[in-house]
N, C-alpha and C. Protein backbone atom coordinates (compact mmCIF):
# COMPACT_ATOMS: atom_id res chain seq x y z
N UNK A 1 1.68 4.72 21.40
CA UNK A 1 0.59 5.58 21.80
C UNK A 1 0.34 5.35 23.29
N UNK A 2 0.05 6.52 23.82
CA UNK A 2 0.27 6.06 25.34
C UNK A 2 -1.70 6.08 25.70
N UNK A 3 -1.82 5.30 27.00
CA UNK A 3 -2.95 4.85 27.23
C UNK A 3 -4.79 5.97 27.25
N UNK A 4 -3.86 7.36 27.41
CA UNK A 4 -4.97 8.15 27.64
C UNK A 4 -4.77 8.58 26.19
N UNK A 5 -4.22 8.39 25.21
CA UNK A 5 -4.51 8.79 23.75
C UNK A 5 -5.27 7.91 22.96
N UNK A 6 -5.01 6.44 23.61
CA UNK A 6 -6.02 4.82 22.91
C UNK A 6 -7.63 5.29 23.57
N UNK A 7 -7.48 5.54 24.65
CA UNK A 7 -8.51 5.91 25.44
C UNK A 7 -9.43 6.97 24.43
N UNK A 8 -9.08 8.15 24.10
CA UNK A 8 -9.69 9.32 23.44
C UNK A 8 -9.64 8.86 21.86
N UNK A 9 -8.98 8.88 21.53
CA UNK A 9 -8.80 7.94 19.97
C UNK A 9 -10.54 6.90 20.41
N UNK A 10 -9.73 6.28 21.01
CA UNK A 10 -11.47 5.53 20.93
C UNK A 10 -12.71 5.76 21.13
N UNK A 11 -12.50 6.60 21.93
CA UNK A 11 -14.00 7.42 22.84
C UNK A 11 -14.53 8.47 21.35
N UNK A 12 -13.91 8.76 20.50
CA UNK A 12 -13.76 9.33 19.63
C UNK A 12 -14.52 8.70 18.52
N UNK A 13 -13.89 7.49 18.09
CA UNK A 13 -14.28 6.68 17.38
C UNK A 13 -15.63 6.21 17.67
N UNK A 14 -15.81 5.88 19.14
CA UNK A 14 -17.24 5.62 19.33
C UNK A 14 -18.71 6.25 18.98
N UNK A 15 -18.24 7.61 19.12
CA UNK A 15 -19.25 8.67 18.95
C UNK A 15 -19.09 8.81 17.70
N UNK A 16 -18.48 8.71 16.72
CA UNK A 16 -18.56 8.75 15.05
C UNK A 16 -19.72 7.31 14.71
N UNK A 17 -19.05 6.51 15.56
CA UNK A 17 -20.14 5.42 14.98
C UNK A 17 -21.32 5.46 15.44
N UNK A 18 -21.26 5.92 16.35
CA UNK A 18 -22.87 6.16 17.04
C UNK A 18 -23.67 7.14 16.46
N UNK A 19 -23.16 7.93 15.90
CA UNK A 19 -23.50 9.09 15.45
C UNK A 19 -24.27 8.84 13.90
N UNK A 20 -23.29 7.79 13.14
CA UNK A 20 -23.68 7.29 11.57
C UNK A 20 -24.05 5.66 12.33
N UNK A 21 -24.55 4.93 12.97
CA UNK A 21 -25.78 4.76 13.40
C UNK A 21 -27.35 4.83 13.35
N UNK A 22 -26.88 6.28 14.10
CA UNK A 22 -28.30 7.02 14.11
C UNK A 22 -28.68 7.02 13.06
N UNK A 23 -27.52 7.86 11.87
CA UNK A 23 -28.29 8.35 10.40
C UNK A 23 -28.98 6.96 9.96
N UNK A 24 -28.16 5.92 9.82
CA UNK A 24 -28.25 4.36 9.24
C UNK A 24 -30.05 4.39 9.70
N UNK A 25 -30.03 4.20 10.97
CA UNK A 25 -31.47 3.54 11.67
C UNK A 25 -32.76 4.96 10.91
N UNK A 26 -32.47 5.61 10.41
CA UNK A 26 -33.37 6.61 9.96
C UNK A 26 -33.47 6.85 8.69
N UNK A 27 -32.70 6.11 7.80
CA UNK A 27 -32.95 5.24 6.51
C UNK A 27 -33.77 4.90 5.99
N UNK A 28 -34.81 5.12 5.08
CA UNK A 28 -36.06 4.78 4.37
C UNK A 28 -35.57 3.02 4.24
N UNK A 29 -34.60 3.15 3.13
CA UNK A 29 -33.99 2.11 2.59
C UNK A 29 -33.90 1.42 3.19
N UNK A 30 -32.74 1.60 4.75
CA UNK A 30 -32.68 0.10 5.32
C UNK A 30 -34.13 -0.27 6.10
N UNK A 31 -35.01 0.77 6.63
CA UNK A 31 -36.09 0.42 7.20
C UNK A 31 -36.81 -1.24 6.44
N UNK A 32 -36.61 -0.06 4.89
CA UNK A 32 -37.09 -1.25 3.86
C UNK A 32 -36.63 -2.49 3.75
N UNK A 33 -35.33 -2.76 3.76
CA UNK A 33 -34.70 -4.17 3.97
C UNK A 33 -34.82 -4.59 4.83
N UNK A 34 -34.77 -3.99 6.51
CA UNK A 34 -35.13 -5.17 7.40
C UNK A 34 -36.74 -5.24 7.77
N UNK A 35 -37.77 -5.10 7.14
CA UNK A 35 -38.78 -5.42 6.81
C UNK A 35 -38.60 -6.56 5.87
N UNK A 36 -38.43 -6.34 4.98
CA UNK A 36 -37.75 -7.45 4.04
C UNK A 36 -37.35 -8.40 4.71
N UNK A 37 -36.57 -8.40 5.21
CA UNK A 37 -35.94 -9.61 5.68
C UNK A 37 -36.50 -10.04 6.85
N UNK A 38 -37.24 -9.36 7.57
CA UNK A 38 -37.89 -10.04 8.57
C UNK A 38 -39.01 -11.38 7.93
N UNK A 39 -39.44 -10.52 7.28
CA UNK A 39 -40.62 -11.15 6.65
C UNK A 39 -39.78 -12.82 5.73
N UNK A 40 -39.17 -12.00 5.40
CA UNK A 40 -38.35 -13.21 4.57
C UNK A 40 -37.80 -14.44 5.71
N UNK A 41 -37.34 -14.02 6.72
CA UNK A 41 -36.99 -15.06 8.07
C UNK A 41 -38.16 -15.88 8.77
N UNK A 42 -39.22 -14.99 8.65
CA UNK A 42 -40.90 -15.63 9.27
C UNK A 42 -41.02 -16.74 8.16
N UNK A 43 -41.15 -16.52 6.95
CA UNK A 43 -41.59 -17.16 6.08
C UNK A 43 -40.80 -18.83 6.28
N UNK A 44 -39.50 -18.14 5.85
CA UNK A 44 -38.86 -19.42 5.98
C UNK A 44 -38.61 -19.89 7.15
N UNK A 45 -39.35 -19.40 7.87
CA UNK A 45 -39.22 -20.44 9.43
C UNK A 45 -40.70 -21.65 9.30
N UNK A 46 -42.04 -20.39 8.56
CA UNK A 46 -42.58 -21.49 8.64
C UNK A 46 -42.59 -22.68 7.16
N UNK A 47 -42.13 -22.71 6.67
CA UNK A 47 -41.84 -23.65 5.92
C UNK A 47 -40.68 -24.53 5.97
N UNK A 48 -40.04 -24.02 6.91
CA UNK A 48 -38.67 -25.03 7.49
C UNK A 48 -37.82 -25.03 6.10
N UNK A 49 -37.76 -23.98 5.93
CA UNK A 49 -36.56 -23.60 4.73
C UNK A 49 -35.10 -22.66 5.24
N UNK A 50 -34.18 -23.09 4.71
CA UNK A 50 -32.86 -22.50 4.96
C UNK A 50 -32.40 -21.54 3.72
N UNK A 51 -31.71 -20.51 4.00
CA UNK A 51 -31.40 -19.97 3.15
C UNK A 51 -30.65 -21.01 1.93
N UNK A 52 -29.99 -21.91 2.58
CA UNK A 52 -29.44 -22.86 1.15
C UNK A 52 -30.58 -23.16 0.47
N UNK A 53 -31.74 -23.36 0.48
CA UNK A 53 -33.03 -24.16 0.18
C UNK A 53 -33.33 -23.14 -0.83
N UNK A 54 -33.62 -21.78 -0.08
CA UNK A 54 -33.78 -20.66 -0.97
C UNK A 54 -33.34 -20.46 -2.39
N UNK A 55 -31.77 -20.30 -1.86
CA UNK A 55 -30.95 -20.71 -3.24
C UNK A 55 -30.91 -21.47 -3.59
N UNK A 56 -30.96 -22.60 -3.47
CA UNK A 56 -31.32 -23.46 -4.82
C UNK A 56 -32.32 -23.39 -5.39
N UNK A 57 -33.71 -23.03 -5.06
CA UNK A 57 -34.62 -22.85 -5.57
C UNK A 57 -34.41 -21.67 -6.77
N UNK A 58 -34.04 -20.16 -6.20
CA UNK A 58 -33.36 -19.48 -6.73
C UNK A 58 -32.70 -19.79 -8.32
N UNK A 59 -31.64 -20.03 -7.97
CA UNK A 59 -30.92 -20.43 -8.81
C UNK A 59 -30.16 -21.96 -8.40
N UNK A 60 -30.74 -22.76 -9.37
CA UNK A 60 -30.34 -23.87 -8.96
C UNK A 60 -28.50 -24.17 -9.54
N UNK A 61 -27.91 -23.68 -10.02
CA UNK A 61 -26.91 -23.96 -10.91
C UNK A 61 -25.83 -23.23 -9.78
N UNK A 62 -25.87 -22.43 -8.93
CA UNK A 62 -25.45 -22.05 -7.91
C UNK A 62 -24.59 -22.83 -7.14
N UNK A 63 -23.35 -22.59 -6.87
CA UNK A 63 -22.73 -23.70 -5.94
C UNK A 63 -22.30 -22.59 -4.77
N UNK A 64 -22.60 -23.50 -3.57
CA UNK A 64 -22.64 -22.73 -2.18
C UNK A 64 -20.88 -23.08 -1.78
N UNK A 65 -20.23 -24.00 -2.63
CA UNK A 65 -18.82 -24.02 -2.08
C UNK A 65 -17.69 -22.24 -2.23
N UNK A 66 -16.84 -22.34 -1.39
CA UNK A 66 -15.64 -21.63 -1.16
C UNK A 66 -15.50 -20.82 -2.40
N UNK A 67 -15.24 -21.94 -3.80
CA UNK A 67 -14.80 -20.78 -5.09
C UNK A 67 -16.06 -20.39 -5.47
N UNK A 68 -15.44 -19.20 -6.64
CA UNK A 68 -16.14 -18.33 -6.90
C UNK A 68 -16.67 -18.94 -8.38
N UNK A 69 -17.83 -18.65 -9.06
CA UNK A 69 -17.92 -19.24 -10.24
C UNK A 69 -17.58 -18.48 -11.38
N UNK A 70 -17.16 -19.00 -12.24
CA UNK A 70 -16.19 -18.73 -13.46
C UNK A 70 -15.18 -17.98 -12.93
N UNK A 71 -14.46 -19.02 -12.02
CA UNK A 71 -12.89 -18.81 -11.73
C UNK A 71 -12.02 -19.44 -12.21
N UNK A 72 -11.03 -19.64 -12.76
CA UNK A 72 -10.10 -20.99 -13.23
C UNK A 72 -9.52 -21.42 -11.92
N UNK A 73 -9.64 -22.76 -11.44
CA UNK A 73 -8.91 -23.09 -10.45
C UNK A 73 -7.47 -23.69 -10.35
N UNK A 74 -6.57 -23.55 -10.01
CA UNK A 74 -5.28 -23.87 -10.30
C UNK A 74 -5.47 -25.09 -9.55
N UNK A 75 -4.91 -26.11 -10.66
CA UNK A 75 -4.66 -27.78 -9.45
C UNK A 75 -3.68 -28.06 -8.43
N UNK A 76 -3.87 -28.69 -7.51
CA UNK A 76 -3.09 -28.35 -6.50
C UNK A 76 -1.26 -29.02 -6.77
N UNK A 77 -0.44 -28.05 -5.81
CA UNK A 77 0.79 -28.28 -6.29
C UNK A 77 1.35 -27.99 -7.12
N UNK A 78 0.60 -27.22 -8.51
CA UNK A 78 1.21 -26.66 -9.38
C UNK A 78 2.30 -25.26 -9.37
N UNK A 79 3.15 -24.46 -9.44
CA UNK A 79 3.58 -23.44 -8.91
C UNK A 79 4.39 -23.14 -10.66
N UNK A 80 4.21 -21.72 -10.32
CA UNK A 80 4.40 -20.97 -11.36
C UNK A 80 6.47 -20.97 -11.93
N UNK A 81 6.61 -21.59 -12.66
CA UNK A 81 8.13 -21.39 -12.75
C UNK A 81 8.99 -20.14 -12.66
N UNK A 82 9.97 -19.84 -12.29
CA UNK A 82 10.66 -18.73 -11.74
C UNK A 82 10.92 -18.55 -13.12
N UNK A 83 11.22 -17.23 -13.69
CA UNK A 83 12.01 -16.67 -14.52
C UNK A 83 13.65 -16.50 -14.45
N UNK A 84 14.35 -16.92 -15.54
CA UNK A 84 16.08 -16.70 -15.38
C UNK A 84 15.93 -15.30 -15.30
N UNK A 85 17.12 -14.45 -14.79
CA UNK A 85 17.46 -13.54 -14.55
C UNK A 85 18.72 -13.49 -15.21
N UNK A 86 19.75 -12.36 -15.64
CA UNK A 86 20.71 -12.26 -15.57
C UNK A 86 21.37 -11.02 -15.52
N UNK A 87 21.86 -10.70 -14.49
CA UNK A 87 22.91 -9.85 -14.13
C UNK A 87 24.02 -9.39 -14.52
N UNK A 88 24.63 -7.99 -15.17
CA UNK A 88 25.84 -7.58 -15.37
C UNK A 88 26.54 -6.51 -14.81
N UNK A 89 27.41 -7.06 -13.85
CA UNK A 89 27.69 -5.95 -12.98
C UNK A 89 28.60 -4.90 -13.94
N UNK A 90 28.32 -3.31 -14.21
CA UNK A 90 29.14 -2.94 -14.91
C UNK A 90 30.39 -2.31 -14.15
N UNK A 91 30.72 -2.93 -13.25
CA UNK A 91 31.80 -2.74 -12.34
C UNK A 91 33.48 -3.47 -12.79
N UNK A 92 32.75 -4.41 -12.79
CA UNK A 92 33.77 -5.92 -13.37
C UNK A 92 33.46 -6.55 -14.39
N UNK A 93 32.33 -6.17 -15.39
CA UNK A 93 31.78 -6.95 -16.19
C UNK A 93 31.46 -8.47 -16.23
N UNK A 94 31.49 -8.80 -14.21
CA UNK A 94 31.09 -10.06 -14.66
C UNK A 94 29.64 -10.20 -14.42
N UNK A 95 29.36 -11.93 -14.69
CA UNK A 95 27.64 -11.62 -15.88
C UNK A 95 27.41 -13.25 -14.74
N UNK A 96 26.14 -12.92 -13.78
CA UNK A 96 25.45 -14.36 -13.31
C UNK A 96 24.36 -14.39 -13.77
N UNK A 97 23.65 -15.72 -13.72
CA UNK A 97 22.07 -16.27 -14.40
C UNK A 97 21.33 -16.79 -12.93
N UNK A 98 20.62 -16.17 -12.51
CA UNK A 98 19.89 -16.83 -11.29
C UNK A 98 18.34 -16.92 -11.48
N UNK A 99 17.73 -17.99 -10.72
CA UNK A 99 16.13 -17.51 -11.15
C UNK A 99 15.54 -17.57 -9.87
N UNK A 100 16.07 -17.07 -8.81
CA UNK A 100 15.74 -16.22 -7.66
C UNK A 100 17.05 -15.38 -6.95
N UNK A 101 16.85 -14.97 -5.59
CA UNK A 101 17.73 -13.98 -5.38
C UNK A 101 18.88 -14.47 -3.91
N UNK A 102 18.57 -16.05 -3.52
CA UNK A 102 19.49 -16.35 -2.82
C UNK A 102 21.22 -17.00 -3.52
N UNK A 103 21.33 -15.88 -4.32
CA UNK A 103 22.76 -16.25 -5.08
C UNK A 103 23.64 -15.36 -4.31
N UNK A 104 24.65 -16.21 -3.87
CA UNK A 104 25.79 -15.77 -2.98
C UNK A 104 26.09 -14.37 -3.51
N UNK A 105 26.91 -14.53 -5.28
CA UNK A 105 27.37 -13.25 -5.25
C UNK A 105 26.41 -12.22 -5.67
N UNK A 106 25.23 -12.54 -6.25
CA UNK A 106 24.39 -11.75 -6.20
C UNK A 106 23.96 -10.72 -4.60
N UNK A 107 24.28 -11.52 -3.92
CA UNK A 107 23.82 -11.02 -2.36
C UNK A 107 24.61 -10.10 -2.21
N UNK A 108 26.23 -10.38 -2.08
CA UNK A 108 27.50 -9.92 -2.17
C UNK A 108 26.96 -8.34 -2.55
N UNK A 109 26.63 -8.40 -4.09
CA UNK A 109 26.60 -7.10 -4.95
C UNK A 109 25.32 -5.88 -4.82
N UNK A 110 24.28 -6.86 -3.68
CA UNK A 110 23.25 -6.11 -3.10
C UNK A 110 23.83 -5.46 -1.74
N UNK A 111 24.56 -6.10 -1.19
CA UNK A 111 25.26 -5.90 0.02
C UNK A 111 26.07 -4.46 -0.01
N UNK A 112 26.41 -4.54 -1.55
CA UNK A 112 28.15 -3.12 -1.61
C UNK A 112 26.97 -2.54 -2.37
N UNK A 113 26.62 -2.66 -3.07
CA UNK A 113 25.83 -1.13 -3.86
C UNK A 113 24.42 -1.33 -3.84
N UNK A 114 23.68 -2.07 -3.27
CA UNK A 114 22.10 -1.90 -3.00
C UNK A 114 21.04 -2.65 -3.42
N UNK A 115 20.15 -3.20 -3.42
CA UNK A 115 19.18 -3.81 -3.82
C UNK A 115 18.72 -3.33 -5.39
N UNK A 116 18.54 -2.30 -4.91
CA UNK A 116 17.63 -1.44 -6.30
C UNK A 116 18.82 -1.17 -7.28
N UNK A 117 20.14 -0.80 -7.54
CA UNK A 117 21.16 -0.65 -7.99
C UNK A 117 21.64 -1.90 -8.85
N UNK A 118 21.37 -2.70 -8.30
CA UNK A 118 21.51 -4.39 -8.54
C UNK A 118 20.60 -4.84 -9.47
N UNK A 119 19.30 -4.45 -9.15
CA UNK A 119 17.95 -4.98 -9.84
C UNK A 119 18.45 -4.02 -11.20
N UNK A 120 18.83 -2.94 -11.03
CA UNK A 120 18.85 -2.13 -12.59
C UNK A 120 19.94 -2.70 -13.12
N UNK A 121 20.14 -4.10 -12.61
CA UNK A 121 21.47 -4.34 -13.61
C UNK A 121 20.65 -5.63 -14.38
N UNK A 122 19.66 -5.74 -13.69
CA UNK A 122 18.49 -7.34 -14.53
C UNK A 122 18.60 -7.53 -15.80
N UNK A 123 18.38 -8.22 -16.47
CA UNK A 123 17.61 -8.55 -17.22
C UNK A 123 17.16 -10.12 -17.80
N UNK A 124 15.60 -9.70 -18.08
CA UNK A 124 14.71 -11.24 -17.95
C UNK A 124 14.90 -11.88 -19.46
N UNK A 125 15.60 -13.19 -19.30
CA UNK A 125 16.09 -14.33 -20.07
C UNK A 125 14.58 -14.85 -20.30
N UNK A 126 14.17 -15.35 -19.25
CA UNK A 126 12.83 -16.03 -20.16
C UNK A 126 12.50 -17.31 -19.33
């Protein structure tokens, strides 16, 4: 894209956002929330409360860490085992077992007739 098209592309973009902006700031609704939340920021300023404080009060059972709750967490280092594969080229009828895709002649047979051509020759062993 050459520089006077990034230029208008953007100048473009600007005035869309400025534009739904405006609508935003003339919002009953958000009027209503940042009232809300102002009030909610005064408060807890004067009581020397943090939003963590909040939530726990809130809901105390709440954990403020990274995961999400009622997630299963996978333990670390664990990795999912590859599935066998096996291949029959109906060219030559010969037959490989791989359980990924850096197999020489497998490569070979992606190489002369295609990726996708190859894959329709799969099938999952288990």
């Amino acid at each position: 894209m050459s520089l006077i098209n990034e230029y208008r592309a953007t100048e473009e973009a600007i005035k869309e956002l400025q534009a739904r902006l405006k609508n935003l700031s003339q919002d009953d609704k958000l009027q209503t929330e940042l009232e809300f939340e102002g009030k909610l920021r005064t408060l807890m300023g004067e009581y020397q409360k943090s939003l963590r404080d909040i939530i726990a009060l809130l809901d105390p059972e709440a954990k403020l860490n990274k995961a999400p709750r009622n997630v299963a967490v996978k333990a670390p280092g664990t990795k999912r085992a590859r599935k066998v594969k096996q291949y029959k080229n109906p060219h030559n009828g010969e037959v490989i077992e791989t359980k990924g895709g850096n197999h020489k002649t497998l490569k070979e047979w992606k190489a002369k007739w295609g990726g996708d051509v190859v894959e329709s020759w799969a099938t999952l062993l288990g």
